[in-house]
PDB file of N, CA and C in Angstrom:
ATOM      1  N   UNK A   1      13.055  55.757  -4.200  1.00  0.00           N
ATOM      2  CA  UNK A   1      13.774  56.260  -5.353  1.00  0.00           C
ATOM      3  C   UNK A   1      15.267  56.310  -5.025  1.00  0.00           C
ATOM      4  N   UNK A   2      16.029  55.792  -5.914  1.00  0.00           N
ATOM      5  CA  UNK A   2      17.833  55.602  -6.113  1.00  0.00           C
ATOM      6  C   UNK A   2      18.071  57.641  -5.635  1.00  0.00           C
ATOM      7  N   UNK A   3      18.941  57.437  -4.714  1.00  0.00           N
ATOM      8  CA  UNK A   3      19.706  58.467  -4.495  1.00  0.00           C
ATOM      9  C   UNK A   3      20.672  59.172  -5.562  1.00  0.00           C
ATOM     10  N   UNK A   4      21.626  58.145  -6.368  1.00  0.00           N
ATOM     11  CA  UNK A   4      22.367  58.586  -7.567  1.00  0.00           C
ATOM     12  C   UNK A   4      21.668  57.465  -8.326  1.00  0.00           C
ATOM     13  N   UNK A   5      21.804  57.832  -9.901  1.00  0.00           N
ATOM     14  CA  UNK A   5      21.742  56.644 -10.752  1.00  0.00           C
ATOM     15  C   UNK A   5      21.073  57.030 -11.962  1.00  0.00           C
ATOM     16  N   UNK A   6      20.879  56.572 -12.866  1.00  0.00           N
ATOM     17  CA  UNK A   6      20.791  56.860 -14.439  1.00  0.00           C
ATOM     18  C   UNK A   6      19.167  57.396 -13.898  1.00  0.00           C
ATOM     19  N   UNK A   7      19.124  58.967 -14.802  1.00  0.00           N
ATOM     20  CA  UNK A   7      17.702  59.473 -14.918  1.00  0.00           C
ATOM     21  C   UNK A   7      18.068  60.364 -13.553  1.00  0.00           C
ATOM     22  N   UNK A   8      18.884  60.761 -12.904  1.00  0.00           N
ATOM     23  CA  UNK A   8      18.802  61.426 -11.614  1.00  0.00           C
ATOM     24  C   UNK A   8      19.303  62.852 -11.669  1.00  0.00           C
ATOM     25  N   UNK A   9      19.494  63.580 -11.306  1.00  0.00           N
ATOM     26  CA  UNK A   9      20.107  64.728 -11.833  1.00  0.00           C
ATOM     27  C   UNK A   9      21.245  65.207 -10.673  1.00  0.00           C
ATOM     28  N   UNK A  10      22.038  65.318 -11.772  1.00  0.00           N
ATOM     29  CA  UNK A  10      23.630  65.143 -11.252  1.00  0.00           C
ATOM     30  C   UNK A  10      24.081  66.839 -10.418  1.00  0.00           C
ATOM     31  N   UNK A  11      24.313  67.259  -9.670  1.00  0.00           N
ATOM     32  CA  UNK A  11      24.814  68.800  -9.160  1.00  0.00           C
ATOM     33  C   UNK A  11      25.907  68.817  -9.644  1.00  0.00           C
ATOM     34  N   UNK A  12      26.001  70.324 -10.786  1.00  0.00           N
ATOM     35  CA  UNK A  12      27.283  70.024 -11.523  1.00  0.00           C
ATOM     36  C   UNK A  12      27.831  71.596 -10.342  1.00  0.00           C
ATOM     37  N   UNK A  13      29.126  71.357  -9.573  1.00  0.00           N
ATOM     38  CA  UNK A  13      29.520  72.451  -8.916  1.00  0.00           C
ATOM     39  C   UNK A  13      30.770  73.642  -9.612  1.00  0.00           C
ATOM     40  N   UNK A  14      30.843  72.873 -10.739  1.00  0.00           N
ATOM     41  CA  UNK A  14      31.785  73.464 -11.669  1.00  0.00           C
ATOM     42  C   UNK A  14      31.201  74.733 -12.672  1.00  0.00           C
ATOM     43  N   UNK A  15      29.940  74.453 -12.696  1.00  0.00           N
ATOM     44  CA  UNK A  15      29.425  75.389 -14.325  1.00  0.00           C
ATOM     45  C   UNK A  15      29.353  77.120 -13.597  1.00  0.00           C
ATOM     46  N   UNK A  16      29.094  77.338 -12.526  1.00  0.00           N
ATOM     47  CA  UNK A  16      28.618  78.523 -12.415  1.00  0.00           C
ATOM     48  C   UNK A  16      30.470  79.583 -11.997  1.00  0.00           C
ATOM     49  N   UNK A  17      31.307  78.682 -11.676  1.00  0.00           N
ATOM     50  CA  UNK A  17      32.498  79.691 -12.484  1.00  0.00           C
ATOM     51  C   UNK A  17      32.398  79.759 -13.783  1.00  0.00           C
ATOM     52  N   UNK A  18      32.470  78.589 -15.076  1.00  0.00           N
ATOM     53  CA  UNK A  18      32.141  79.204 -16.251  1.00  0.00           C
ATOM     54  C   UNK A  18      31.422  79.876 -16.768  1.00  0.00           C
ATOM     55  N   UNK A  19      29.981  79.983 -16.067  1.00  0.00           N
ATOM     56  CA  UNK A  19      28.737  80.919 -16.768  1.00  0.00           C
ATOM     57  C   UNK A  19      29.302  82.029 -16.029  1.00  0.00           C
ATOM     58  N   UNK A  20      29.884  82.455 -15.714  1.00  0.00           N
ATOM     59  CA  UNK A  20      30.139  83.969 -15.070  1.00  0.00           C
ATOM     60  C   UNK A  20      31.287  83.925 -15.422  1.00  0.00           C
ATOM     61  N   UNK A  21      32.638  83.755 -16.661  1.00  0.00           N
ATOM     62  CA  UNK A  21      33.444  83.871 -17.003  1.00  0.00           C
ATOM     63  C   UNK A  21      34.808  84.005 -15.954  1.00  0.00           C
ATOM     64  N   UNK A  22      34.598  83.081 -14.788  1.00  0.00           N
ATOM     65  CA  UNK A  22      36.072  83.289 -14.042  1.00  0.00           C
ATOM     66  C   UNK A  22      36.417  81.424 -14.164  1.00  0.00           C
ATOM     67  N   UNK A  23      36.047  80.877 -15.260  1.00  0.00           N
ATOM     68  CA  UNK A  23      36.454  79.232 -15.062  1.00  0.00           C
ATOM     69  C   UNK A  23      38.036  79.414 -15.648  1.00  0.00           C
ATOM     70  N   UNK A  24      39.003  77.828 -15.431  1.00  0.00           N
ATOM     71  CA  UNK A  24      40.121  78.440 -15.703  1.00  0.00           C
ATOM     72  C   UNK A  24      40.076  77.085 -16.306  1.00  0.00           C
ATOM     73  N   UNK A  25      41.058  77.090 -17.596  1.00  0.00           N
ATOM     74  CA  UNK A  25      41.315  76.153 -18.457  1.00  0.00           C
ATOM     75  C   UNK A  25      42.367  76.306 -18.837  1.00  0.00           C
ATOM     76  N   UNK A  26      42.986  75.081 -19.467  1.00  0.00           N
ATOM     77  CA  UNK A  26      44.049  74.444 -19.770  1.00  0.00           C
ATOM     78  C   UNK A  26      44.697  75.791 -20.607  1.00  0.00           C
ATOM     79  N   UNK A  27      44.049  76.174 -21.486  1.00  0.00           N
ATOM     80  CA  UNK A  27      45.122  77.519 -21.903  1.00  0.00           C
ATOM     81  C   UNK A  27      45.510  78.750 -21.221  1.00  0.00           C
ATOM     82  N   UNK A  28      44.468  78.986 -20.377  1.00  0.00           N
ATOM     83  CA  UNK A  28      44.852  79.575 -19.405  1.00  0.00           C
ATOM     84  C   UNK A  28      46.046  79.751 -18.811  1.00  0.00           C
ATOM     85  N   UNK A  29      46.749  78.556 -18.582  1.00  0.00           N
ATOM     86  CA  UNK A  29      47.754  78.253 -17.703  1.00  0.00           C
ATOM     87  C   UNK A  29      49.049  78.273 -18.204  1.00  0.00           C
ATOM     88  N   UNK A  30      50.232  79.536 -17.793  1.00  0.00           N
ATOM     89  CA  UNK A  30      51.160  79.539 -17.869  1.00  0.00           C
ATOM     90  C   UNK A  30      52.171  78.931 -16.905  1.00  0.00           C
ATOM     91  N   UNK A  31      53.264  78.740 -17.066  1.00  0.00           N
ATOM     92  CA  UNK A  31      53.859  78.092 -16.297  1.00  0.00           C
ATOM     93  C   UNK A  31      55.725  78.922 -17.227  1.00  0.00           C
ATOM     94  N   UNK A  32      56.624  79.774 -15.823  1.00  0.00           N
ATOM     95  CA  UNK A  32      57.795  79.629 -16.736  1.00  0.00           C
ATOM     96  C   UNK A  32      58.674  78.800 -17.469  1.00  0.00           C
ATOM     97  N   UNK A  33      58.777  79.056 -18.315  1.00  0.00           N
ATOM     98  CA  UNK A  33      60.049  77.935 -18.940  1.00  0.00           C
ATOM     99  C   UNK A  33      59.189  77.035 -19.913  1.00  0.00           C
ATOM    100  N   UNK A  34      57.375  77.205 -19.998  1.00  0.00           N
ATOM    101  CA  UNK A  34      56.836  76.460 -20.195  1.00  0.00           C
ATOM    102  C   UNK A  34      56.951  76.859 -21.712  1.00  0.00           C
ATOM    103  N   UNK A  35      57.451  75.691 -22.598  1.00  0.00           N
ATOM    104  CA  UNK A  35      57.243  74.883 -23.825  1.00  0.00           C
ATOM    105  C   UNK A  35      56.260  74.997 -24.597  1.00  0.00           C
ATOM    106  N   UNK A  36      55.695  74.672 -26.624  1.00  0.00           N
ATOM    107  CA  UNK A  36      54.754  74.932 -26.670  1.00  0.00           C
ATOM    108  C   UNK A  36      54.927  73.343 -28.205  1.00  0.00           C
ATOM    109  N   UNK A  37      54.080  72.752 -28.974  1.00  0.00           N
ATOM    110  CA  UNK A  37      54.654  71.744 -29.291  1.00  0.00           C
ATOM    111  C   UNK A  37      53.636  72.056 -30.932  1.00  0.00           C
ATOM    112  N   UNK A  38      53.871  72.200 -31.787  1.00  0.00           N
ATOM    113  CA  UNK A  38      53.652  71.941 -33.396  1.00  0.00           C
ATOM    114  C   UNK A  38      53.456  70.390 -33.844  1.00  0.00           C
ATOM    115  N   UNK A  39      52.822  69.712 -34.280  1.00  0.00           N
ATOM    116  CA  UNK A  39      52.773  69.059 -35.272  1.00  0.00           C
ATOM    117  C   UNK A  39      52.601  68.840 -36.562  1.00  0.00           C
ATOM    118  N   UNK A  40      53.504  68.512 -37.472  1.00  0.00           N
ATOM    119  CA  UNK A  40      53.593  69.074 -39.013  1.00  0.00           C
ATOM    120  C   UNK A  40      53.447  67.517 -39.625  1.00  0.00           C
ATOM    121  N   UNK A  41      52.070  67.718 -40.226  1.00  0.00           N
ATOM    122  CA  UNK A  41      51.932  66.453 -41.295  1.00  0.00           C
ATOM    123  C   UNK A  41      51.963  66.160 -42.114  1.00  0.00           C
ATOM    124  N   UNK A  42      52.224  65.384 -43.404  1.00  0.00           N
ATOM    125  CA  UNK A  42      51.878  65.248 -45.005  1.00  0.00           C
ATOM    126  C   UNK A  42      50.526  65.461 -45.162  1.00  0.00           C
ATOM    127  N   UNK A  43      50.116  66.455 -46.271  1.00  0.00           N
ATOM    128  CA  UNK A  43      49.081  67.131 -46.813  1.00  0.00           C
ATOM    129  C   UNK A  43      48.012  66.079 -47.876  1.00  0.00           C
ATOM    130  N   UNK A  44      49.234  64.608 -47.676  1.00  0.00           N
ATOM    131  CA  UNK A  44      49.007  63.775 -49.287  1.00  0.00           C
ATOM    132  C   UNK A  44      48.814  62.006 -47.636  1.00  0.00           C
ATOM    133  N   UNK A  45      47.381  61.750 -48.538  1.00  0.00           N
ATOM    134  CA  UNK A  45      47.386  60.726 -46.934  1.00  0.00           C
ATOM    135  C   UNK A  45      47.667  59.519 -47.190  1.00  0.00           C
ATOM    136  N   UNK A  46      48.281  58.821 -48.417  1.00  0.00           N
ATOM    137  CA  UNK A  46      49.346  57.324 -49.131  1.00  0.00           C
ATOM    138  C   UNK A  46      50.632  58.351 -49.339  1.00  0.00           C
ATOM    139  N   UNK A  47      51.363  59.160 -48.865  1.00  0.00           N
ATOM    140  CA  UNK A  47      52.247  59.735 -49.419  1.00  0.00           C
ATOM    141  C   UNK A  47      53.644  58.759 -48.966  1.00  0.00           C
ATOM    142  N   UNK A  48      54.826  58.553 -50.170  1.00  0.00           N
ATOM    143  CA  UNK A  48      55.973  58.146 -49.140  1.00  0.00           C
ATOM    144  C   UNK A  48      56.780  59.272 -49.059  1.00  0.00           C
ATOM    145  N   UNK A  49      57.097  59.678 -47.675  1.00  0.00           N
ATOM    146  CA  UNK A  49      57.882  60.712 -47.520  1.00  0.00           C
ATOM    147  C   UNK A  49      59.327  59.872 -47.443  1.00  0.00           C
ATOM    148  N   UNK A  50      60.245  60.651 -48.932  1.00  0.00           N
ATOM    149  CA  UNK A  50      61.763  60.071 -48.702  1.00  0.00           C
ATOM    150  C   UNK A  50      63.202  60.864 -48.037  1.00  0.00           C
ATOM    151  N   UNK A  51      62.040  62.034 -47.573  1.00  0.00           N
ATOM    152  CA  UNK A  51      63.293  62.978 -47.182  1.00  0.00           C
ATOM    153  C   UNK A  51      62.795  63.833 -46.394  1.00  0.00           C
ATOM    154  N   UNK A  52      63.210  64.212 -44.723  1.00  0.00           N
ATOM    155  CA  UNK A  52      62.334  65.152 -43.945  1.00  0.00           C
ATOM    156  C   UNK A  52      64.123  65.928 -43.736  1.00  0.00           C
ATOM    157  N   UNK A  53      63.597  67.250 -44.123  1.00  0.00           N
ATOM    158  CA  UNK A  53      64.560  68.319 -43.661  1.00  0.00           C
ATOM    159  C   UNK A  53      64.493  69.312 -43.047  1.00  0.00           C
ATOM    160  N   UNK A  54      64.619  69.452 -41.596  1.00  0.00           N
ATOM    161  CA  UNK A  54      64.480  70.326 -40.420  1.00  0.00           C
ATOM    162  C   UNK A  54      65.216  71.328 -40.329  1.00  0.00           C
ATOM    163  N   UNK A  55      66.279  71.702 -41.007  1.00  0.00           N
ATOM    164  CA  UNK A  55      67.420  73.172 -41.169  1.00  0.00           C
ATOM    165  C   UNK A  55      66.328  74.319 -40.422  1.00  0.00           C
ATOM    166  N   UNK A  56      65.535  74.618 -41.503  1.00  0.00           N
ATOM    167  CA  UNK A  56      65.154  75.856 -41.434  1.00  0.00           C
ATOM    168  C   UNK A  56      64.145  75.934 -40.323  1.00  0.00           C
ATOM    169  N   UNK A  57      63.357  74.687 -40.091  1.00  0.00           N
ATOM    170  CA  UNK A  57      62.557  74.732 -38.597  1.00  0.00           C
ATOM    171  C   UNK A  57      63.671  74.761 -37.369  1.00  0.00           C
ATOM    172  N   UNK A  58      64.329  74.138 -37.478  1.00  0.00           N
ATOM    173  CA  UNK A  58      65.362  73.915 -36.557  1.00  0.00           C
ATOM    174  C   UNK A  58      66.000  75.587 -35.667  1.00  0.00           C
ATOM    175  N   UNK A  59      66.296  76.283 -36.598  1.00  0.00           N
ATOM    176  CA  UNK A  59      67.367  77.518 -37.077  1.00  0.00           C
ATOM    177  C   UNK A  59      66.009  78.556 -36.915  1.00  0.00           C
ATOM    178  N   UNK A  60      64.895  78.492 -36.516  1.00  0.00           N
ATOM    179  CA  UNK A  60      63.908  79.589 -36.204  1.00  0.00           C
ATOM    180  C   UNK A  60      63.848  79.777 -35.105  1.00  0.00           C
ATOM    181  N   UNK A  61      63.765  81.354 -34.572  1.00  0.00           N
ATOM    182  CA  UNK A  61      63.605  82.187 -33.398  1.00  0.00           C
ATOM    183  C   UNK A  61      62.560  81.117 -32.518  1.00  0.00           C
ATOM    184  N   UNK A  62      63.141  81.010 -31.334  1.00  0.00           N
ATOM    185  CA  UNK A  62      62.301  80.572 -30.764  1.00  0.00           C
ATOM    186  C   UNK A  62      62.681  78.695 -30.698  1.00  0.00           C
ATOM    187  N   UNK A  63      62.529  78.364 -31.260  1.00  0.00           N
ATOM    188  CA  UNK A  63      62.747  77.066 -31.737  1.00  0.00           C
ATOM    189  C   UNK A  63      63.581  76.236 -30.514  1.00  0.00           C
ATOM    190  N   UNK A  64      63.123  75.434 -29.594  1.00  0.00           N
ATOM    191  CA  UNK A  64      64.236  74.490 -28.805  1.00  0.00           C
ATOM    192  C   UNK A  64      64.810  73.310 -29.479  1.00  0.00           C
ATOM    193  N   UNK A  65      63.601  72.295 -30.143  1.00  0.00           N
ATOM    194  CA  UNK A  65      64.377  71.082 -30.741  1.00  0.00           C
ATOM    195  C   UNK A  65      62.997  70.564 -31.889  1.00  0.00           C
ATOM    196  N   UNK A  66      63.795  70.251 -32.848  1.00  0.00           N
ATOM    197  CA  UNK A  66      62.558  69.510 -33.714  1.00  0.00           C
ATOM    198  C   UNK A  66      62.783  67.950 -33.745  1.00  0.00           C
ATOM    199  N   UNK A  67      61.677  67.497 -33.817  1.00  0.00           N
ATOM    200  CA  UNK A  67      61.553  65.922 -33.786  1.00  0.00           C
ATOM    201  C   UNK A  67      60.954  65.489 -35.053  1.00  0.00           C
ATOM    202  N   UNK A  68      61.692  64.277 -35.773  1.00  0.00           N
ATOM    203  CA  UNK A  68      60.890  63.998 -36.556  1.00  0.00           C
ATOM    204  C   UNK A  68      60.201  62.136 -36.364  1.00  0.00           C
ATOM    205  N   UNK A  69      59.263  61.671 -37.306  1.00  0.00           N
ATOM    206  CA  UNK A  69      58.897  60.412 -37.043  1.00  0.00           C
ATOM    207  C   UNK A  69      60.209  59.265 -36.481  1.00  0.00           C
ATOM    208  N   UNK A  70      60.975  59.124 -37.431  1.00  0.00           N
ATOM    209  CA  UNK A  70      62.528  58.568 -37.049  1.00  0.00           C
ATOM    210  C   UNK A  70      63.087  59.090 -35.531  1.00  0.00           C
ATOM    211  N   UNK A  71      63.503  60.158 -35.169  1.00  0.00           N
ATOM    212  CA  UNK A  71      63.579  60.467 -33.931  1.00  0.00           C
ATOM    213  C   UNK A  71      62.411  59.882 -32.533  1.00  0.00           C
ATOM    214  N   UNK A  72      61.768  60.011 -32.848  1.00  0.00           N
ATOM    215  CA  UNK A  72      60.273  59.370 -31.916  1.00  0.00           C
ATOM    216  C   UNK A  72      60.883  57.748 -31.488  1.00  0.00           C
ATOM    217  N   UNK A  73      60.806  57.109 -33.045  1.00  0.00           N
ATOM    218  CA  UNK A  73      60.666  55.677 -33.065  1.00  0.00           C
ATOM    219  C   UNK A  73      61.982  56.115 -32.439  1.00  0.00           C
ATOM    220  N   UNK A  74      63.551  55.760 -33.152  1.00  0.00           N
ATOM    221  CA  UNK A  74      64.766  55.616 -31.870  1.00  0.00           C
ATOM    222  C   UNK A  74      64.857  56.086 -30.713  1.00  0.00           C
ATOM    223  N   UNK A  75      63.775  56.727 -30.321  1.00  0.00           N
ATOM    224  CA  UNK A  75      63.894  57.018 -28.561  1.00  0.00           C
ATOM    225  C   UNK A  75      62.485  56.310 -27.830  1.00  0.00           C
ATOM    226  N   UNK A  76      61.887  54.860 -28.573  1.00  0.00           N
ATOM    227  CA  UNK A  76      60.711  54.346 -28.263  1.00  0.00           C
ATOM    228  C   UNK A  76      59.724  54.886 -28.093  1.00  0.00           C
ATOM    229  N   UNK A  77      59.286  56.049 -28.486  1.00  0.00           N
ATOM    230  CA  UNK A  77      58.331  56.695 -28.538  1.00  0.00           C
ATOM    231  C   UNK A  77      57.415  56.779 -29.195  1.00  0.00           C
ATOM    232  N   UNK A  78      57.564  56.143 -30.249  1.00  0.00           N
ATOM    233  CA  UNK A  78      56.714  56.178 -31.496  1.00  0.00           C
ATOM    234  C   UNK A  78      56.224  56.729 -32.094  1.00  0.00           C
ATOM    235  N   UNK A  79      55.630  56.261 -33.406  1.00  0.00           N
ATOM    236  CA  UNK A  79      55.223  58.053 -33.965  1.00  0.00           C
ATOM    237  C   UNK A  79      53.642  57.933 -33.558  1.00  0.00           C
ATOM    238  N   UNK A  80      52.674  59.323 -34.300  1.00  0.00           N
ATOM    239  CA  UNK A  80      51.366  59.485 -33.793  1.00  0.00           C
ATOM    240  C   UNK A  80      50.687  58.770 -35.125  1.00  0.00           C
ATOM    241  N   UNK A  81      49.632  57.642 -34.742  1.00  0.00           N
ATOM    242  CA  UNK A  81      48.727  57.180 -35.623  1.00  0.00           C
ATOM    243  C   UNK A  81      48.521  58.394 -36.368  1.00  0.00           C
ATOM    244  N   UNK A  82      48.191  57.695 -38.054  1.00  0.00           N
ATOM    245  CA  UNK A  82      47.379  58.774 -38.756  1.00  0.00           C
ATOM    246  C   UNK A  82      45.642  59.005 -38.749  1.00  0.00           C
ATOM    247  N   UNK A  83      45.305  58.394 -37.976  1.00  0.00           N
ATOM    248  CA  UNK A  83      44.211  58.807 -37.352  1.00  0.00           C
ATOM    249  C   UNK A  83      44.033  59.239 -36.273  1.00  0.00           C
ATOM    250  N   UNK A  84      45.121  59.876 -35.830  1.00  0.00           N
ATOM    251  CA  UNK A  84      44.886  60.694 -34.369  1.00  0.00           C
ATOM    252  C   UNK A  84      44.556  61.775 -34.560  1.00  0.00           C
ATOM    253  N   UNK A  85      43.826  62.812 -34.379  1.00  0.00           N
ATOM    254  CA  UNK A  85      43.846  64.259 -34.006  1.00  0.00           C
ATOM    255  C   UNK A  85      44.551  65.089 -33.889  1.00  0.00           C
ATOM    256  N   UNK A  86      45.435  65.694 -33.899  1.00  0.00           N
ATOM    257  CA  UNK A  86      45.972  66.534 -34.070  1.00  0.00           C
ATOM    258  C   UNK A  86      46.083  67.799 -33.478  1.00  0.00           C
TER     259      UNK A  86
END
């Protein structure tokens, strides 16, 4: 009988910090100085957007920099498919 291999049963060494609530995950993790990131989409999914105005996101507590689709593309970044997740 195959030592590893499909049908074998895998030793998972990770689960028994999570079943006893000390596992640590990605939200978990602070870091200073650390950043936090919004994505704001059209509500309408053929919409043409002819005007994006950031003032008031911009100008909120907290706030470092807003990006919009145009900003992305001129710094090669591109924007996010509309079938991405979110």
């Amino acid at each position: 009988m195959l030592k590893f291999g499909i049908g074998q049963a895998v030793r998972r060494v990770e689960d028994r910090r999570f079943l006893t609530g000390h596992g640590r995950y990605t939200d978990d993790i602070s870091f200073e100085g650390q950043l936090h990131v919004a994505f704001v989409r059209s509500p309408h999914a053929a919409a043409r957007i002819l005007a994006v105005d950031t003032a008031d996101a911009a100008a909120a507590e907290g706030v470092v920099a807003v990006f919009t689709g145009a900003d992305l593309d001129a710094d090669g970044v591109g924007g996010v498919p509309a079938v991405a997740r979110v």
